[in-house]
N, C-alpha and C. Protein backbone atom coordinates (compact mmCIF):
# COMPACT_ATOMS: atom_id res chain seq x y z
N UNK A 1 -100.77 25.73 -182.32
CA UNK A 1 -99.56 24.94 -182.22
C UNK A 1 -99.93 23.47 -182.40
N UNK A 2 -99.46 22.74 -183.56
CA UNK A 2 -99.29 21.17 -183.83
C UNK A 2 -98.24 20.25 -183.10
N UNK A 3 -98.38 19.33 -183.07
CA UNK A 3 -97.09 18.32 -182.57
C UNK A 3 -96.46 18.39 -184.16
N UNK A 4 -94.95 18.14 -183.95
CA UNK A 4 -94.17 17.67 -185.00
C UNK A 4 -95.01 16.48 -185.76
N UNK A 5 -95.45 15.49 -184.77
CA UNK A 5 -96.15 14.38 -186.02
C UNK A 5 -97.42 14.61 -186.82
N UNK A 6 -97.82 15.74 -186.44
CA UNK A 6 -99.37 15.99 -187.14
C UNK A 6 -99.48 15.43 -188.72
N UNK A 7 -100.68 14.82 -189.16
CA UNK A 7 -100.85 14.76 -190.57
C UNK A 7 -101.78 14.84 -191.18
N UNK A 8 -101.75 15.74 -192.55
CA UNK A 8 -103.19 16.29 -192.41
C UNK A 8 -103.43 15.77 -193.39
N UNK A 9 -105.17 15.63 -193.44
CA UNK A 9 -105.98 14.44 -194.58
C UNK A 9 -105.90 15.80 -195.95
N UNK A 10 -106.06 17.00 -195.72
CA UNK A 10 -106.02 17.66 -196.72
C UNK A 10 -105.56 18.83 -196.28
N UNK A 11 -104.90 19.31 -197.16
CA UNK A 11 -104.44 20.89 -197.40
C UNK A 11 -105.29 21.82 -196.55
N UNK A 12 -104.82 22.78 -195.59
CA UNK A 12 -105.27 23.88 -194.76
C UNK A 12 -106.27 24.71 -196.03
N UNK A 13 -107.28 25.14 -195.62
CA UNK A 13 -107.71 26.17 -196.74
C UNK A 13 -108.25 27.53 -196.25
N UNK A 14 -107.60 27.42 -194.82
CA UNK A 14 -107.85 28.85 -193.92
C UNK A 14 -107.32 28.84 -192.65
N UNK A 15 -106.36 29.82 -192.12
CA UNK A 15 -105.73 29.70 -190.57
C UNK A 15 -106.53 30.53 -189.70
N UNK A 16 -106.73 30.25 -188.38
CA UNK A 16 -107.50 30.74 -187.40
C UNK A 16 -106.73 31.74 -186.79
N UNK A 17 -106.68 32.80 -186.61
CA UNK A 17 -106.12 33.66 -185.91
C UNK A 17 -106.86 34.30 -184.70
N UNK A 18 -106.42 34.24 -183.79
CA UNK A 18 -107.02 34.37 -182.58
C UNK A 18 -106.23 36.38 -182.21
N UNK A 19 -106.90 37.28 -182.55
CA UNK A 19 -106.58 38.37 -181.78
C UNK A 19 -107.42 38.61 -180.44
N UNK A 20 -106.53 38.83 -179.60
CA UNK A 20 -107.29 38.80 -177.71
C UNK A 20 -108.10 40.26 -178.49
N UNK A 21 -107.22 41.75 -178.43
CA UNK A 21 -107.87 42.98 -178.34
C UNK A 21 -108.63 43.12 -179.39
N UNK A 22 -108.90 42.42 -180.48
CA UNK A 22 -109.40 42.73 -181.39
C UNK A 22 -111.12 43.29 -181.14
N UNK A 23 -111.58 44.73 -182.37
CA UNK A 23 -112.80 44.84 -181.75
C UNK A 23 -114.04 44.47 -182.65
N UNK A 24 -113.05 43.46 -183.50
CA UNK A 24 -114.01 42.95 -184.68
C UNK A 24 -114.08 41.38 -184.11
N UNK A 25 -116.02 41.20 -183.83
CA UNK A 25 -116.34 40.21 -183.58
C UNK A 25 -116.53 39.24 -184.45
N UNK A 26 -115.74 37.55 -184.79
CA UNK A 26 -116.44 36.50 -185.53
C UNK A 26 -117.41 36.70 -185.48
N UNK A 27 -118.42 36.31 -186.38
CA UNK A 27 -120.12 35.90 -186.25
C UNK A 27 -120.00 34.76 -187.07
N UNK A 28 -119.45 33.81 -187.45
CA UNK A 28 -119.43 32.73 -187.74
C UNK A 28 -119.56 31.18 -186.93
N UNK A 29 -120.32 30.51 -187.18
CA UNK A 29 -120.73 29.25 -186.43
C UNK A 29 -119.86 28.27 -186.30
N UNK A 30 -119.85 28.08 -184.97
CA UNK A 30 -118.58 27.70 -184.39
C UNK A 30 -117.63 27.43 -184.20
N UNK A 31 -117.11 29.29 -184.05
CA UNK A 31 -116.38 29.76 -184.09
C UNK A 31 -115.97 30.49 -182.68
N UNK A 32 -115.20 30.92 -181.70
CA UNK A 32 -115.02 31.54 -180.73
C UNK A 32 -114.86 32.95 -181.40
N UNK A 33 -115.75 34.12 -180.50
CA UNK A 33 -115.73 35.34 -181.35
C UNK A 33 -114.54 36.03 -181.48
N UNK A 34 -113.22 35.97 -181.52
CA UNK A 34 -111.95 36.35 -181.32
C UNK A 34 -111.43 35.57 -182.60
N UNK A 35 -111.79 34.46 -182.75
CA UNK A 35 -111.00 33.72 -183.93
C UNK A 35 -111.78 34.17 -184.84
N UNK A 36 -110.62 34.23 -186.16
CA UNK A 36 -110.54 35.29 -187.20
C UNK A 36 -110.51 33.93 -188.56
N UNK A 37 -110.78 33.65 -189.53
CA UNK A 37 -110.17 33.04 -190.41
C UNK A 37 -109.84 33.61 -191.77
N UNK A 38 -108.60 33.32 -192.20
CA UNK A 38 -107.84 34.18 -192.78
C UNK A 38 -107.98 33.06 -193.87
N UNK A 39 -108.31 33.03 -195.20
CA UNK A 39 -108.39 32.12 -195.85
C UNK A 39 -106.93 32.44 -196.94
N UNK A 40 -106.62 31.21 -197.67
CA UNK A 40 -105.79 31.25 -198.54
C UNK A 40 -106.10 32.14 -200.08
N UNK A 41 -104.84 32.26 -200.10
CA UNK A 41 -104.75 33.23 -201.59
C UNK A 41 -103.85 32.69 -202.63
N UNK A 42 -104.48 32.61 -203.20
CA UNK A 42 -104.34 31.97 -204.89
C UNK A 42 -103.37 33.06 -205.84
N UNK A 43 -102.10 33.42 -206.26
CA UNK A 43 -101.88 34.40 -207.21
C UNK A 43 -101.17 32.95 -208.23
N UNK A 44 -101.12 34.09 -209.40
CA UNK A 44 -100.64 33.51 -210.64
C UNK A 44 -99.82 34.75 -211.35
N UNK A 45 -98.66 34.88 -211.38
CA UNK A 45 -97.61 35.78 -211.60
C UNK A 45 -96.99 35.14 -213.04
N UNK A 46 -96.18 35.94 -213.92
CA UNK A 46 -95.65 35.67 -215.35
C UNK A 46 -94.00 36.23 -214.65
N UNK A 47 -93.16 35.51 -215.54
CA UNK A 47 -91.77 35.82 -215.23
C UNK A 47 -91.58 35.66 -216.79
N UNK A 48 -90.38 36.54 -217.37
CA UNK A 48 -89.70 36.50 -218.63
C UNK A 48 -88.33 35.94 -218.08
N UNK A 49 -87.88 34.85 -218.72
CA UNK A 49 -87.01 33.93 -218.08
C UNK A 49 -85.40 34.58 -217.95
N UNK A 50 -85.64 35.68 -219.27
CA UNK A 50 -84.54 36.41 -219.62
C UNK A 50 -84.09 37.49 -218.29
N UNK A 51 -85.07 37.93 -218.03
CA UNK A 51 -84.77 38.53 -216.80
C UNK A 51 -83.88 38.01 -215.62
N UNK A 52 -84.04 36.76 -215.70
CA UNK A 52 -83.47 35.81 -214.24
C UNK A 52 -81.82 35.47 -214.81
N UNK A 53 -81.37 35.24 -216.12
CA UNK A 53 -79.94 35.37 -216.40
C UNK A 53 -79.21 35.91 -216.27
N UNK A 54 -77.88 36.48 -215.98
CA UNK A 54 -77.13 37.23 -216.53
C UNK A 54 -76.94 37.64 -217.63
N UNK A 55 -76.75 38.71 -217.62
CA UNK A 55 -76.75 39.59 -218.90
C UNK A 55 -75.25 38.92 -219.91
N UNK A 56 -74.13 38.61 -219.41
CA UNK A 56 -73.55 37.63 -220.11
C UNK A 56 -73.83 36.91 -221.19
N UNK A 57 -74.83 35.95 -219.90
CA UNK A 57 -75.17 34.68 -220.70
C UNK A 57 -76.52 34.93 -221.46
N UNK A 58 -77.04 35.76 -221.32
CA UNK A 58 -78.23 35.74 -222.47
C UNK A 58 -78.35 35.09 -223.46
N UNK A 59 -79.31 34.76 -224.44
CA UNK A 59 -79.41 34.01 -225.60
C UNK A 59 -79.05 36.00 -226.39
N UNK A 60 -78.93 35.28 -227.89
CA UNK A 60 -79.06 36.27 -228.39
C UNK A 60 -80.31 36.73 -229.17
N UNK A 61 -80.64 35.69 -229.32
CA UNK A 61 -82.25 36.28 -229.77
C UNK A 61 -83.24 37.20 -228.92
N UNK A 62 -84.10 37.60 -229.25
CA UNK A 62 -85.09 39.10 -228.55
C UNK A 62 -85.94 37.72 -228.31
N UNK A 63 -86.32 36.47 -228.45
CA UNK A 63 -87.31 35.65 -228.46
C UNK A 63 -87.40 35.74 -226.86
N UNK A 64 -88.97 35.59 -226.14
CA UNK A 64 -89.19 36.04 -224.69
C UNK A 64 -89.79 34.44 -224.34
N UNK A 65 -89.11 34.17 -223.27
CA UNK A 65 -89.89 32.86 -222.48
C UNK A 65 -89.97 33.10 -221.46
N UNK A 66 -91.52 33.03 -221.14
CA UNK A 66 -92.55 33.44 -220.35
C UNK A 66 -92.64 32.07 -219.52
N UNK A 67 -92.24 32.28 -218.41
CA UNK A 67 -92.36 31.41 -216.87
C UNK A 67 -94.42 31.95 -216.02
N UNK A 68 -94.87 31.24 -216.25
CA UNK A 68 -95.79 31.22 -215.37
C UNK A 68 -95.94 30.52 -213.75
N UNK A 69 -96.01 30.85 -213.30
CA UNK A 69 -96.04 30.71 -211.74
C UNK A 69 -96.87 30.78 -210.79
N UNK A 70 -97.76 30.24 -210.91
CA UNK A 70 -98.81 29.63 -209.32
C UNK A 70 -98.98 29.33 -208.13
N UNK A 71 -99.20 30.26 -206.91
CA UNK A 71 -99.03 30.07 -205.80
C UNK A 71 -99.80 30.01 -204.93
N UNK A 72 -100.15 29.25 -203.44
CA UNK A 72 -100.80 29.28 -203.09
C UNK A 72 -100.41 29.65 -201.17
N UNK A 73 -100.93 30.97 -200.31
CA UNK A 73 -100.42 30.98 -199.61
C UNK A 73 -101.09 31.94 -198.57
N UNK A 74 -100.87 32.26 -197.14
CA UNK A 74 -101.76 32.97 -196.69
C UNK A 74 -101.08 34.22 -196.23
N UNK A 75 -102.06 35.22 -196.63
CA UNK A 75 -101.54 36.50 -196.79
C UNK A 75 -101.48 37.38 -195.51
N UNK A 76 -100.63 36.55 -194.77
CA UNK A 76 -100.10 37.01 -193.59
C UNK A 76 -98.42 37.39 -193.39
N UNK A 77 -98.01 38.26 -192.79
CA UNK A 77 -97.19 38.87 -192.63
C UNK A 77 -96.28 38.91 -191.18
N UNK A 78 -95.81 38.54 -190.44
CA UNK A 78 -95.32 38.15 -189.10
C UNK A 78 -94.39 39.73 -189.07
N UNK A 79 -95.06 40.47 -188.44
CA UNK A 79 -94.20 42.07 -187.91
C UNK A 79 -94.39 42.27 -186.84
N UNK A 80 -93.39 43.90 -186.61
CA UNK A 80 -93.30 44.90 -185.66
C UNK A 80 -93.61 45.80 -186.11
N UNK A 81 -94.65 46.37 -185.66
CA UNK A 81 -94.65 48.04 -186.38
C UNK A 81 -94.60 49.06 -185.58
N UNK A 82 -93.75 50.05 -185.91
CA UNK A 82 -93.86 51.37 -184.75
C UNK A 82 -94.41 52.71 -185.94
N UNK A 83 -94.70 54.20 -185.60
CA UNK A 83 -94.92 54.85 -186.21
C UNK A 83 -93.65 55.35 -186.90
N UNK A 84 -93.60 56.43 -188.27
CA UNK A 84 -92.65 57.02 -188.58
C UNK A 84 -91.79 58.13 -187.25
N UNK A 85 -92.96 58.66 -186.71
CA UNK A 85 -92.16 59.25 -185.52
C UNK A 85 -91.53 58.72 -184.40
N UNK A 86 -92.11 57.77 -184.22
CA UNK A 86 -90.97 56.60 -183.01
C UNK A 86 -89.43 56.20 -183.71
N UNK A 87 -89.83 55.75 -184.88
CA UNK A 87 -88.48 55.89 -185.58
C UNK A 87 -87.42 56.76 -185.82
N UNK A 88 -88.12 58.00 -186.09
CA UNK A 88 -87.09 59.04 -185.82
C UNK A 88 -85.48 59.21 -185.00
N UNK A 89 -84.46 58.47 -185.35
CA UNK A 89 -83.19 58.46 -185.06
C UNK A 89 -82.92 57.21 -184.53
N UNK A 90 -83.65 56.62 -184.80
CA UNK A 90 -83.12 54.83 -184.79
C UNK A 90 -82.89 54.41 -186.01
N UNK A 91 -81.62 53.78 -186.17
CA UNK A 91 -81.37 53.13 -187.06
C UNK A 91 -81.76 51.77 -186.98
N UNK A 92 -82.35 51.26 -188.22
CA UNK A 92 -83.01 49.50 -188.05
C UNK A 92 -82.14 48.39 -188.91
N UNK A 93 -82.24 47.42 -188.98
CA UNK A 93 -81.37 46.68 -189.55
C UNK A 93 -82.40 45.95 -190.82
N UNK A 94 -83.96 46.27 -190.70
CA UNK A 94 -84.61 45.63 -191.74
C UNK A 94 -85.69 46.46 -191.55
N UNK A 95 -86.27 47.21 -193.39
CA UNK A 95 -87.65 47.95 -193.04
C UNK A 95 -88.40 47.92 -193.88
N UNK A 96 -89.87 47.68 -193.76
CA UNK A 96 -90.69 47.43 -194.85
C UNK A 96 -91.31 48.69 -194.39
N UNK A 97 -91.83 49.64 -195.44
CA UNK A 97 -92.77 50.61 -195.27
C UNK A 97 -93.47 50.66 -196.48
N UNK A 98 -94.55 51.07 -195.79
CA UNK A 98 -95.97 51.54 -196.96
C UNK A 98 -95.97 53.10 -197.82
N UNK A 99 -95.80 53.28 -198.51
CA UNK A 99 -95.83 54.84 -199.05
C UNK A 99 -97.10 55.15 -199.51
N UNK A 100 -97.57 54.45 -199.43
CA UNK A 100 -99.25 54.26 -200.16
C UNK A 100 -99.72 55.68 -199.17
N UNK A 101 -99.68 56.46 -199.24
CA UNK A 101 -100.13 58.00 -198.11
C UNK A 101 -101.41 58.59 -198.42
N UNK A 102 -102.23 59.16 -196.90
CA UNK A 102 -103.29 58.96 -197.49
C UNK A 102 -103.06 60.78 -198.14
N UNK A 103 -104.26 60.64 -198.76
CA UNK A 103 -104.48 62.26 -200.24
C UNK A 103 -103.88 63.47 -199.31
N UNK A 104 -104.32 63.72 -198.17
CA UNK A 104 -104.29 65.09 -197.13
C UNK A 104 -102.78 64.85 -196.85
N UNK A 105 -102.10 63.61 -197.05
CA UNK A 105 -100.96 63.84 -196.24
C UNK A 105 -99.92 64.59 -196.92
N UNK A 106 -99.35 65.93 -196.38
CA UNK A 106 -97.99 66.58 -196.84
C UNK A 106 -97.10 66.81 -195.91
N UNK A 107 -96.75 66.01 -195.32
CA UNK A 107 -95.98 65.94 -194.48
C UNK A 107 -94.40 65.26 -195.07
N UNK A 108 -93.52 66.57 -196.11
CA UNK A 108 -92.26 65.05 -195.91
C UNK A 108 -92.20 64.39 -194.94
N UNK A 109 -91.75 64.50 -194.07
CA UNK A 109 -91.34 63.16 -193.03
C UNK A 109 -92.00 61.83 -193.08
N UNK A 110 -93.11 61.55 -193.31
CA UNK A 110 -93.52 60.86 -193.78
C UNK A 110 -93.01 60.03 -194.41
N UNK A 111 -92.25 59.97 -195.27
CA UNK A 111 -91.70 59.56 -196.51
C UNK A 111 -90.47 59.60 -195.85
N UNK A 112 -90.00 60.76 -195.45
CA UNK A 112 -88.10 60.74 -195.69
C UNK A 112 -87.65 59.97 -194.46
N UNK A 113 -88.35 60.06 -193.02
CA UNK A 113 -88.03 59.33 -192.02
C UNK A 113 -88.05 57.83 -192.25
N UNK A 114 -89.15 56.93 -192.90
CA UNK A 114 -88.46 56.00 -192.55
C UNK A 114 -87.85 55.13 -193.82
N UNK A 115 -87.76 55.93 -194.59
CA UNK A 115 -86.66 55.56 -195.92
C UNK A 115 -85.49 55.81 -195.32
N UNK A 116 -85.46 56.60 -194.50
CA UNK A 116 -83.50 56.77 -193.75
C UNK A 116 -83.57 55.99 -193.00
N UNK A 117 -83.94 54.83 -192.54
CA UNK A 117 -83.75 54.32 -191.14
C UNK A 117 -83.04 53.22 -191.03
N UNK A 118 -82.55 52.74 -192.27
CA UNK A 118 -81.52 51.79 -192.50
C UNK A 118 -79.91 52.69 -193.18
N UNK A 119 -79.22 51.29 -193.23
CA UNK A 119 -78.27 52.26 -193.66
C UNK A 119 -77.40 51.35 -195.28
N UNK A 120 -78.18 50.35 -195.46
CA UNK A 120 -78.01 50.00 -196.85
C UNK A 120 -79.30 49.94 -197.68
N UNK A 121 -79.66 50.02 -199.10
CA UNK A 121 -80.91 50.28 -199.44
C UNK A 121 -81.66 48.72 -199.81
N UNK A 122 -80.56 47.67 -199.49
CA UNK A 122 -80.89 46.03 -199.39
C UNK A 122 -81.71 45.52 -198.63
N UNK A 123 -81.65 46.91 -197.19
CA UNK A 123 -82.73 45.92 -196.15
C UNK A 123 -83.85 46.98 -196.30
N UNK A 124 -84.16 47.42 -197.30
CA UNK A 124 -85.29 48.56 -197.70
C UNK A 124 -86.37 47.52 -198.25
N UNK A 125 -87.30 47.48 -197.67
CA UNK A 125 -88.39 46.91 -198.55
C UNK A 125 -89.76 47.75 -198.83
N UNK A 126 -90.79 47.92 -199.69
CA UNK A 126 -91.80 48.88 -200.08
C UNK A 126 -92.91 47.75 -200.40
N UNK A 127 -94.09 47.86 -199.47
CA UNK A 127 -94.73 46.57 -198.93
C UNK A 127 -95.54 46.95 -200.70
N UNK A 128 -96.27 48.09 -201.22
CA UNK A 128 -97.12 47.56 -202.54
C UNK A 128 -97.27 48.91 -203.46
N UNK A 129 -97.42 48.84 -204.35
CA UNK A 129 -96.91 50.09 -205.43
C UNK A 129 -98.03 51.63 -204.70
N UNK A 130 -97.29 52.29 -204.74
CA UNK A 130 -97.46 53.62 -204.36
C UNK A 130 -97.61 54.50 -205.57
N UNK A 131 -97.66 55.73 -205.59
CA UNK A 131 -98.24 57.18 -206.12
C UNK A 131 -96.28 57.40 -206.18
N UNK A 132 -95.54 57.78 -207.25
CA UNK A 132 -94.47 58.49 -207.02
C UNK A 132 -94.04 59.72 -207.06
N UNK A 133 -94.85 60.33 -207.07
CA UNK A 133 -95.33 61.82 -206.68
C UNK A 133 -95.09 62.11 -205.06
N UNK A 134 -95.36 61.17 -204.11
CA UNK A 134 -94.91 61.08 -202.81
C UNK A 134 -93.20 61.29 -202.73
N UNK A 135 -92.54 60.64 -203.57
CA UNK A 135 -91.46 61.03 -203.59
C UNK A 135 -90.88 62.30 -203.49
N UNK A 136 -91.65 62.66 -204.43
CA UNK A 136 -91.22 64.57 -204.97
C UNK A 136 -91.81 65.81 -203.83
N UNK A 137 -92.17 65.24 -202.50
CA UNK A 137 -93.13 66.36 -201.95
C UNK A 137 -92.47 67.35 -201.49
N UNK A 138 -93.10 68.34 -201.64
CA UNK A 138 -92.47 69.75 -201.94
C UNK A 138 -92.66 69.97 -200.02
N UNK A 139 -91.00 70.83 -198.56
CA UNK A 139 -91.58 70.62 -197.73
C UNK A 139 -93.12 71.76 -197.62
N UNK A 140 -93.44 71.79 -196.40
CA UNK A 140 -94.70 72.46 -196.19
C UNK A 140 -93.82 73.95 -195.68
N UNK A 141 -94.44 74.97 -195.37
CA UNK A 141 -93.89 76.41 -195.17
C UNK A 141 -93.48 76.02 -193.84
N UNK A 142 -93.99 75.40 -192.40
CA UNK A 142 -93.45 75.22 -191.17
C UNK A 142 -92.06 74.90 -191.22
N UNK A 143 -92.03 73.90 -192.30
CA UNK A 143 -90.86 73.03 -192.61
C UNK A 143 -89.95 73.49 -193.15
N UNK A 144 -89.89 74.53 -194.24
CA UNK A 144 -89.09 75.69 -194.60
C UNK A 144 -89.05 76.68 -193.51
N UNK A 145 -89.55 77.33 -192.97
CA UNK A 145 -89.30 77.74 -191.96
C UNK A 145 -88.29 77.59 -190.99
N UNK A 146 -88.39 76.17 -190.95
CA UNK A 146 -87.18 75.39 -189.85
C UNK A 146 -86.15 74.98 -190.15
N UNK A 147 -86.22 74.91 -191.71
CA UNK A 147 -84.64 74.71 -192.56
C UNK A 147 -83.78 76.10 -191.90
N UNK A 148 -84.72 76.66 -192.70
CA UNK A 148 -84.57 77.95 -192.95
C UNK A 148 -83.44 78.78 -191.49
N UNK A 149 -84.24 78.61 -190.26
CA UNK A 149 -83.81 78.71 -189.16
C UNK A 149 -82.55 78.02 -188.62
N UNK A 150 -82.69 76.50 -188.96
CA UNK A 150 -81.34 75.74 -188.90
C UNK A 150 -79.90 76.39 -189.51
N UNK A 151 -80.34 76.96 -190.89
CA UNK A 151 -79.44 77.55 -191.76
C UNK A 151 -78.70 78.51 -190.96
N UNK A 152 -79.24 79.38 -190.51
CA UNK A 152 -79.09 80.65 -189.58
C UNK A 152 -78.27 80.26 -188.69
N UNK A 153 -78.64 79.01 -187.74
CA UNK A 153 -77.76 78.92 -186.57
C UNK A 153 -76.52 78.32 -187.07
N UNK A 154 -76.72 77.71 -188.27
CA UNK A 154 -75.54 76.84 -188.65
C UNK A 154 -74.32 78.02 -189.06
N UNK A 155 -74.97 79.37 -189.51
CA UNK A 155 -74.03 80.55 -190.22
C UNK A 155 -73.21 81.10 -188.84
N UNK A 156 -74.33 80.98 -187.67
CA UNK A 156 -73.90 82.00 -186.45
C UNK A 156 -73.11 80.99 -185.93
N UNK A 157 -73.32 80.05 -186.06
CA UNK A 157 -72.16 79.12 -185.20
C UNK A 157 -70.85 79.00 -185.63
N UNK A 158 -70.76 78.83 -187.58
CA UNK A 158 -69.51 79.12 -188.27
C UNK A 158 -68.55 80.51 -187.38
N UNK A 159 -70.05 81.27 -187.69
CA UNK A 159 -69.12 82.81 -187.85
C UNK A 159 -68.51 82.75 -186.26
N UNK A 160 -69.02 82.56 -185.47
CA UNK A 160 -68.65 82.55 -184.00
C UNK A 160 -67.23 81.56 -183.17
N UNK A 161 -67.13 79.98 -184.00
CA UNK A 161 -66.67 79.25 -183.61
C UNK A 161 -65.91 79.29 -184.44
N UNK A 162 -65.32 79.97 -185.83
CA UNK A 162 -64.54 79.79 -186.77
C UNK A 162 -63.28 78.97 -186.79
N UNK A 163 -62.71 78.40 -186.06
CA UNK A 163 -61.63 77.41 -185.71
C UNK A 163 -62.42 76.28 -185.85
N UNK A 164 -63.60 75.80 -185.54
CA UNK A 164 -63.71 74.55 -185.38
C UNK A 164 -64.36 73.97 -186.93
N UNK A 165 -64.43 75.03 -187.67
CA UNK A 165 -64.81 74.95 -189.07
C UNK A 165 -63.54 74.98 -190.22
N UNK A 166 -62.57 74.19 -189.90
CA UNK A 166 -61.46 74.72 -191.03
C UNK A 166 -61.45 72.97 -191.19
């Protein structure tokens, strides 16, 4: 934490992050072994300018102008994270998830729990490109199984309660 008047002779070129539980020790000279330094990251991204218009207003030529873009910033992230199963029937109002899954995992839920956990696909965010094959996962036999079973009670309950189904 700075005072509002702080002024600095030069540009930050790494933030100290202090994790208490952490079980990765600094070994850097003097340094307190808890403080972490997170240095800055440099990207350089291309934009086609055409992209950023409306389709309206486009030029009409196919000619492409290429926006280059240079940034400099630290690749930190300010969250909450809970597991996909804590989530399970909470609805959230903002969600970044990773699909990046590791090879062994076949677990739909995985995937389908916390892609449902909002309820517009605006506050959906997908933190870095994934496998889309995760998408398509076929469930596992437990998991058919339990459709499967759901199906059943859902027939015996029709057939039984038939008034409350019209």
């Amino acid at each position: 934490m700075f005072p509002n008047n702080t002024q600095y002779i030069r540009r930050p070129i790494y933030a100290l992050i202090e994790i208490v539980k952490s079980k990765i020790e600094c070994k850097l000279q003097d340094l307190q072994p808890k403080l972490i330094p997170i240095p800055l990251v440099e990207q350089t991204f291309q934009v086609d300018v055409a992209d950023l218009i409306p389709k309206d207003k486009k030029p009409k030529s196919n000619q492409k102008t290429i926006l280059s873009i240079k940034r400099s910033a630290l690749p930190l992230v300010p969250a909450y994270c809970i597991t996909t199963h804590k989530s399970q029937g909470q609805t959230l109002s903002k969600v970044f998830i990773d699909l990046k899954l590791p090879n062994e995992t076949d677990d739909i839920a995985a995937v389908y729990v916390p892609l449902s956990r909002v309820k517009r696909l605006a506050d959906l965010a997908i933190l870095r490109p994934f496998d889309y094959k995760v998408l398509l996962m076929k469930p596992s036999k437990s998991q058919i199984t339990e459709m499967e079973r759901l199906d059943q009670l859902f027939l015996n309950a029709r057939s039984r309660f038939s008034e409350w189904f019209q």
